[in-house]
PDB file of N, CA and C in Angstrom:
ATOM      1  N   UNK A   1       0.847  -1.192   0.000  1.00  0.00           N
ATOM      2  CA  UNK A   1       0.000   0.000   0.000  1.00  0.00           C
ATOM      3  C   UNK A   1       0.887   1.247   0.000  1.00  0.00           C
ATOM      4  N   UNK A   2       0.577   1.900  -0.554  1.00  0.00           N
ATOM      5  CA  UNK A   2       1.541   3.372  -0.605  1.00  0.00           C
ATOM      6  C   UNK A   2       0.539   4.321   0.066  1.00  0.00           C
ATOM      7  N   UNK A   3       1.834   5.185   0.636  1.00  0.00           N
ATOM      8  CA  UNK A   3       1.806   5.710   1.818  1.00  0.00           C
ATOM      9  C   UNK A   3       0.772   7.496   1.679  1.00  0.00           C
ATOM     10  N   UNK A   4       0.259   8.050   2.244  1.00  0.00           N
ATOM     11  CA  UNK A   4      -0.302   9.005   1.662  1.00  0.00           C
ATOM     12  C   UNK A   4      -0.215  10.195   1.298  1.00  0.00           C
ATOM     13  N   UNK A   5       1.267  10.332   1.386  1.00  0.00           N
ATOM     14  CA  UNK A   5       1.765  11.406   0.666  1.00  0.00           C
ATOM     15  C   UNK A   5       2.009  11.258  -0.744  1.00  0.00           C
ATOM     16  N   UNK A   6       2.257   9.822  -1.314  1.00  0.00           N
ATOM     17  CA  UNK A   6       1.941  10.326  -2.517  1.00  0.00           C
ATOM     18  C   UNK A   6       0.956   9.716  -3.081  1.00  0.00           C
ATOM     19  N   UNK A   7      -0.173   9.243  -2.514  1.00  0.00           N
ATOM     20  CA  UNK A   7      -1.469   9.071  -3.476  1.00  0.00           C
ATOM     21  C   UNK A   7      -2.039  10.516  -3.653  1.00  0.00           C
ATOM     22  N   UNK A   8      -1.435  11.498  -2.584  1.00  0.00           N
ATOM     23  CA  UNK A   8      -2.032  12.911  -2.266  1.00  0.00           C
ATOM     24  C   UNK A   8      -1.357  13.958  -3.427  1.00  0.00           C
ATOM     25  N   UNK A   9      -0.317  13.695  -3.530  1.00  0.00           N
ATOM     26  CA  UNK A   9       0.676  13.984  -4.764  1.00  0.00           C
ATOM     27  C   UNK A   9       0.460  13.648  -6.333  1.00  0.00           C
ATOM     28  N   UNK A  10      -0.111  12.214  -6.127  1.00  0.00           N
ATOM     29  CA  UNK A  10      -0.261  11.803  -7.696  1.00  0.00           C
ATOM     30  C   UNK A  10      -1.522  12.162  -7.751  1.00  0.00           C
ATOM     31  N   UNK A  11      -2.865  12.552  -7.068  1.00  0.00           N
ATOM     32  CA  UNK A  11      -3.753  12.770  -7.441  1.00  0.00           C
ATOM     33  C   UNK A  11      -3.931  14.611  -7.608  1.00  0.00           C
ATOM     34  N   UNK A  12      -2.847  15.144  -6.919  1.00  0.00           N
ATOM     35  CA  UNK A  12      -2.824  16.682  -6.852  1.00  0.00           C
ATOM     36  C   UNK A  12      -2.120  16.762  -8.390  1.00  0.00           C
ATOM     37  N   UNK A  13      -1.501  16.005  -9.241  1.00  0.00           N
ATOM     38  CA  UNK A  13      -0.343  16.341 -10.242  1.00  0.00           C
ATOM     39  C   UNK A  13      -1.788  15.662 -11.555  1.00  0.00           C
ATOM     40  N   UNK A  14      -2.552  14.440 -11.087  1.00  0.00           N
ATOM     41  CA  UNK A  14      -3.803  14.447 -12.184  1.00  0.00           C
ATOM     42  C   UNK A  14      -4.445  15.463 -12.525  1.00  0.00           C
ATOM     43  N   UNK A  15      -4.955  16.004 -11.146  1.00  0.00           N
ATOM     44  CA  UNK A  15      -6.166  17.375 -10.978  1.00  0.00           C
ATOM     45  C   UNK A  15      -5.091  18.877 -11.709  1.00  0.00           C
ATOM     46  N   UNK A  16      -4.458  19.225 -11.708  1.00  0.00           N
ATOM     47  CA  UNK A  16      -3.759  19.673 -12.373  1.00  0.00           C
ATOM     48  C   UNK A  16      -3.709  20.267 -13.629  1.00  0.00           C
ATOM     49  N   UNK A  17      -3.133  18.397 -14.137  1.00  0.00           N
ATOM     50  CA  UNK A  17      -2.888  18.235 -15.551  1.00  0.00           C
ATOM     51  C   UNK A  17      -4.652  18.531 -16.280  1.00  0.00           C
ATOM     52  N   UNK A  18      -5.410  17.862 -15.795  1.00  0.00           N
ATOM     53  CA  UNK A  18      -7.168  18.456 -16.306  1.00  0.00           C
ATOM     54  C   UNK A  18      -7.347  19.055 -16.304  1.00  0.00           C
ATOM     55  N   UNK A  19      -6.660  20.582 -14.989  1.00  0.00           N
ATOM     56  CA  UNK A  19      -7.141  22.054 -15.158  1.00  0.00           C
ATOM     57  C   UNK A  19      -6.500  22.482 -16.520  1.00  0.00           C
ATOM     58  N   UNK A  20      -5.099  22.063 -16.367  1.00  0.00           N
ATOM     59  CA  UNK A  20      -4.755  22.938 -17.155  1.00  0.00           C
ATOM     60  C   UNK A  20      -5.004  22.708 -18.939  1.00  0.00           C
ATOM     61  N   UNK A  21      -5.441  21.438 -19.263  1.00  0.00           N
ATOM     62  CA  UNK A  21      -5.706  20.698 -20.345  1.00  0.00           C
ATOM     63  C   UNK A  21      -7.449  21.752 -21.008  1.00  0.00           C
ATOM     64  N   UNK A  22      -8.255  21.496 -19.867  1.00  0.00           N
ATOM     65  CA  UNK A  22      -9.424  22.022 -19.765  1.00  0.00           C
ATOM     66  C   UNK A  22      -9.049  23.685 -20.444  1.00  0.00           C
ATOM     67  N   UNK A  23      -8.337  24.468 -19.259  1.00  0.00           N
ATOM     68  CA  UNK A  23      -8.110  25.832 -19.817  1.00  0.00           C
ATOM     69  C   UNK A  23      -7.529  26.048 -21.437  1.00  0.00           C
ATOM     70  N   UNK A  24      -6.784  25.075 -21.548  1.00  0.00           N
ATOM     71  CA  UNK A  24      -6.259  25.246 -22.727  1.00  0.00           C
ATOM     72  C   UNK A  24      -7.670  25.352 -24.206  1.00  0.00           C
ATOM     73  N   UNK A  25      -8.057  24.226 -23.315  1.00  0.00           N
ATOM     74  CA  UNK A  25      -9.076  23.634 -25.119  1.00  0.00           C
ATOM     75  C   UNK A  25     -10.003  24.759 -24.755  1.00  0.00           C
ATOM     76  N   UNK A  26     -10.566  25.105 -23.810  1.00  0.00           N
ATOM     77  CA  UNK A  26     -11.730  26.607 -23.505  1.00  0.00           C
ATOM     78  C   UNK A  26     -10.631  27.359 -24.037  1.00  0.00           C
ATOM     79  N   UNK A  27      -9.628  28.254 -23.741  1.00  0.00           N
ATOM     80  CA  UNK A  27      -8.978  29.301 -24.605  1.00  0.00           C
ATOM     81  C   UNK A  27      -8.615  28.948 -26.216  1.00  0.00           C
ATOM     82  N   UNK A  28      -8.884  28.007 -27.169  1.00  0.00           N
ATOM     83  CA  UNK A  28      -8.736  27.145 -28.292  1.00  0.00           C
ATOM     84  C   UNK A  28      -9.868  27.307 -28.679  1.00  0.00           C
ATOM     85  N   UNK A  29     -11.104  27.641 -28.212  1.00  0.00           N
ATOM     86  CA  UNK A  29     -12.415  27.204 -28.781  1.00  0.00           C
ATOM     87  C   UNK A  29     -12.672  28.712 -28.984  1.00  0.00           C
ATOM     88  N   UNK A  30     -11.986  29.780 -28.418  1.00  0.00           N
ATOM     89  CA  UNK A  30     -12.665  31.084 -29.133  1.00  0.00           C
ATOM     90  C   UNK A  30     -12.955  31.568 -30.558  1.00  0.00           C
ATOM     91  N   UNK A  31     -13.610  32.685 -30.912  1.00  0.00           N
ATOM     92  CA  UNK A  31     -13.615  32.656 -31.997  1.00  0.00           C
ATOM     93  C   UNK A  31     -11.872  33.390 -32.548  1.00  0.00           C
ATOM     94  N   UNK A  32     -11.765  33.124 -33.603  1.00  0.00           N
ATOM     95  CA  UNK A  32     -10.214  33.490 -34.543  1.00  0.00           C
ATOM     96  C   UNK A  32     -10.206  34.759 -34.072  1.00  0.00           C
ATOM     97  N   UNK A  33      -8.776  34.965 -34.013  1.00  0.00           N
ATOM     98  CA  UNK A  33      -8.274  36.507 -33.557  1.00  0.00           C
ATOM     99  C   UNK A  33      -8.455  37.610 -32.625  1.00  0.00           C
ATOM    100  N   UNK A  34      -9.150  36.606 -31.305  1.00  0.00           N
ATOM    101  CA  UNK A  34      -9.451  37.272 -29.678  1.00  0.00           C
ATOM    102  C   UNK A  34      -8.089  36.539 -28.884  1.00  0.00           C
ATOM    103  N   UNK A  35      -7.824  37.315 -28.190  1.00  0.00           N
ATOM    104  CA  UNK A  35      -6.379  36.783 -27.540  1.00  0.00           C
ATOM    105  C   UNK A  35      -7.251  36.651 -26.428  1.00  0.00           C
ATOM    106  N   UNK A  36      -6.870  35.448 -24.908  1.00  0.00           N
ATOM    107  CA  UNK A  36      -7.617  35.910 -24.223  1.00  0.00           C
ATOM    108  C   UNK A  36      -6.565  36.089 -22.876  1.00  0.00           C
ATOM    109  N   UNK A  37      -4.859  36.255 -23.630  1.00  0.00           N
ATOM    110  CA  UNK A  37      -4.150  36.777 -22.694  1.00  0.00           C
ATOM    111  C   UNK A  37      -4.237  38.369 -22.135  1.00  0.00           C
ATOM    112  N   UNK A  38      -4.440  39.062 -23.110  1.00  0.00           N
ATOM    113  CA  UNK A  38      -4.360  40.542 -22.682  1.00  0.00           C
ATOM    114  C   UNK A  38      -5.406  41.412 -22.874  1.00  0.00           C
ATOM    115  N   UNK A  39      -6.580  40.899 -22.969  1.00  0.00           N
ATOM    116  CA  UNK A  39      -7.997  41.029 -23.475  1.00  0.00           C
ATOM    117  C   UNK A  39      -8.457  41.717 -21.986  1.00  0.00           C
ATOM    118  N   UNK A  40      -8.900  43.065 -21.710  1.00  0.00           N
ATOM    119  CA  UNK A  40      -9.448  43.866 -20.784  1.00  0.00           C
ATOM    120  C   UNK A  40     -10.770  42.913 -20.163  1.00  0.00           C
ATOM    121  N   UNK A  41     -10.632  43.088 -19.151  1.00  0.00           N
ATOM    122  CA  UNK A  41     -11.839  42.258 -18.088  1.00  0.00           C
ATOM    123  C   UNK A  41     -13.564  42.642 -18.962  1.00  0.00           C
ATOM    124  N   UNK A  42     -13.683  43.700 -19.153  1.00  0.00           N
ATOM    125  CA  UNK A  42     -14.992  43.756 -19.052  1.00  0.00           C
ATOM    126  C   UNK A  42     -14.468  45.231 -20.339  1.00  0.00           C
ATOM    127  N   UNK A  43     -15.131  44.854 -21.545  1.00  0.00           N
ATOM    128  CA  UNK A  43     -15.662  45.521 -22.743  1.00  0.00           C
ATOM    129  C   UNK A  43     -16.724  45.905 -22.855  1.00  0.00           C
ATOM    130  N   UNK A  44     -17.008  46.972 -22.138  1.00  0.00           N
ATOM    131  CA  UNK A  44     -18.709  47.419 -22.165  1.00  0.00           C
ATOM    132  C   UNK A  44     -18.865  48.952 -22.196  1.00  0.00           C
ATOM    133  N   UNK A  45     -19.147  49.680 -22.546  1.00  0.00           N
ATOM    134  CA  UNK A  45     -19.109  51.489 -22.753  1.00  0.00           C
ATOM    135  C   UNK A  45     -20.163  51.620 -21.749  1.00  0.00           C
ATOM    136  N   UNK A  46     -19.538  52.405 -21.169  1.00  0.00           N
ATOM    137  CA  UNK A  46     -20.091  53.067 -19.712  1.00  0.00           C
ATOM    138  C   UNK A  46     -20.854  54.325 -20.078  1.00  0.00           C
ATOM    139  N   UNK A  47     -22.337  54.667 -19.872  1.00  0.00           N
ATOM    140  CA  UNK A  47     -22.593  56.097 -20.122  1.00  0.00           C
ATOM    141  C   UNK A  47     -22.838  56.457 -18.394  1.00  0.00           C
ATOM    142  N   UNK A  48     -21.597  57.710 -18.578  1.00  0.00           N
ATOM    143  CA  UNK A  48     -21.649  58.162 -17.214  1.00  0.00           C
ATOM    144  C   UNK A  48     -22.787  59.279 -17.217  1.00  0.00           C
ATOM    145  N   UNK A  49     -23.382  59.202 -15.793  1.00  0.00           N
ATOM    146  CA  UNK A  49     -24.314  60.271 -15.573  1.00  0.00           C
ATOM    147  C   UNK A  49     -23.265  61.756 -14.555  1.00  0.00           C
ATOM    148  N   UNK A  50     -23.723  62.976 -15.459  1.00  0.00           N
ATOM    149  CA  UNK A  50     -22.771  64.189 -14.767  1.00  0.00           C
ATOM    150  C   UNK A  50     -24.533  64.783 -13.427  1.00  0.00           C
ATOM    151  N   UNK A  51     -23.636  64.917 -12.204  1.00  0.00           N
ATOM    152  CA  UNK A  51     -24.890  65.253 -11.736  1.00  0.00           C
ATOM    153  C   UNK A  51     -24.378  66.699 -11.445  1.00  0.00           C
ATOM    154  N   UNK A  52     -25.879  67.841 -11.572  1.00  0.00           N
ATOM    155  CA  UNK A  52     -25.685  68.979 -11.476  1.00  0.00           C
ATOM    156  C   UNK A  52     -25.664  69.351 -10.247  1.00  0.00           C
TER     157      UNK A  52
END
């Protein structure tokens, strides 16, 4: 039986490898020519109200 530091290890280095597999193919599936490294949080035009 192995000991539980590394079933805790090999299952922390699986969970991981899926995040980062996952992020990849979601950043892959955008549409052509959106980066979504340097792409501003929130693209939305603000109409500010001036109060008198």
């Amino acid at each position: 039986m192995k000991s539980p530091v590394v079933v805790v290890a090999i299952t922390l280095t699986a969970a991981i490898l899926v995040a980062a597999s996952l992020l990849i193919v979601v950043g892959t599936r955008k549409s052509p020519g959106t980066s979504t490294l340097n792409a501003p949080a929130l693209q939305q035009s603000f109409k500010h109200a001036h109060l008198v």
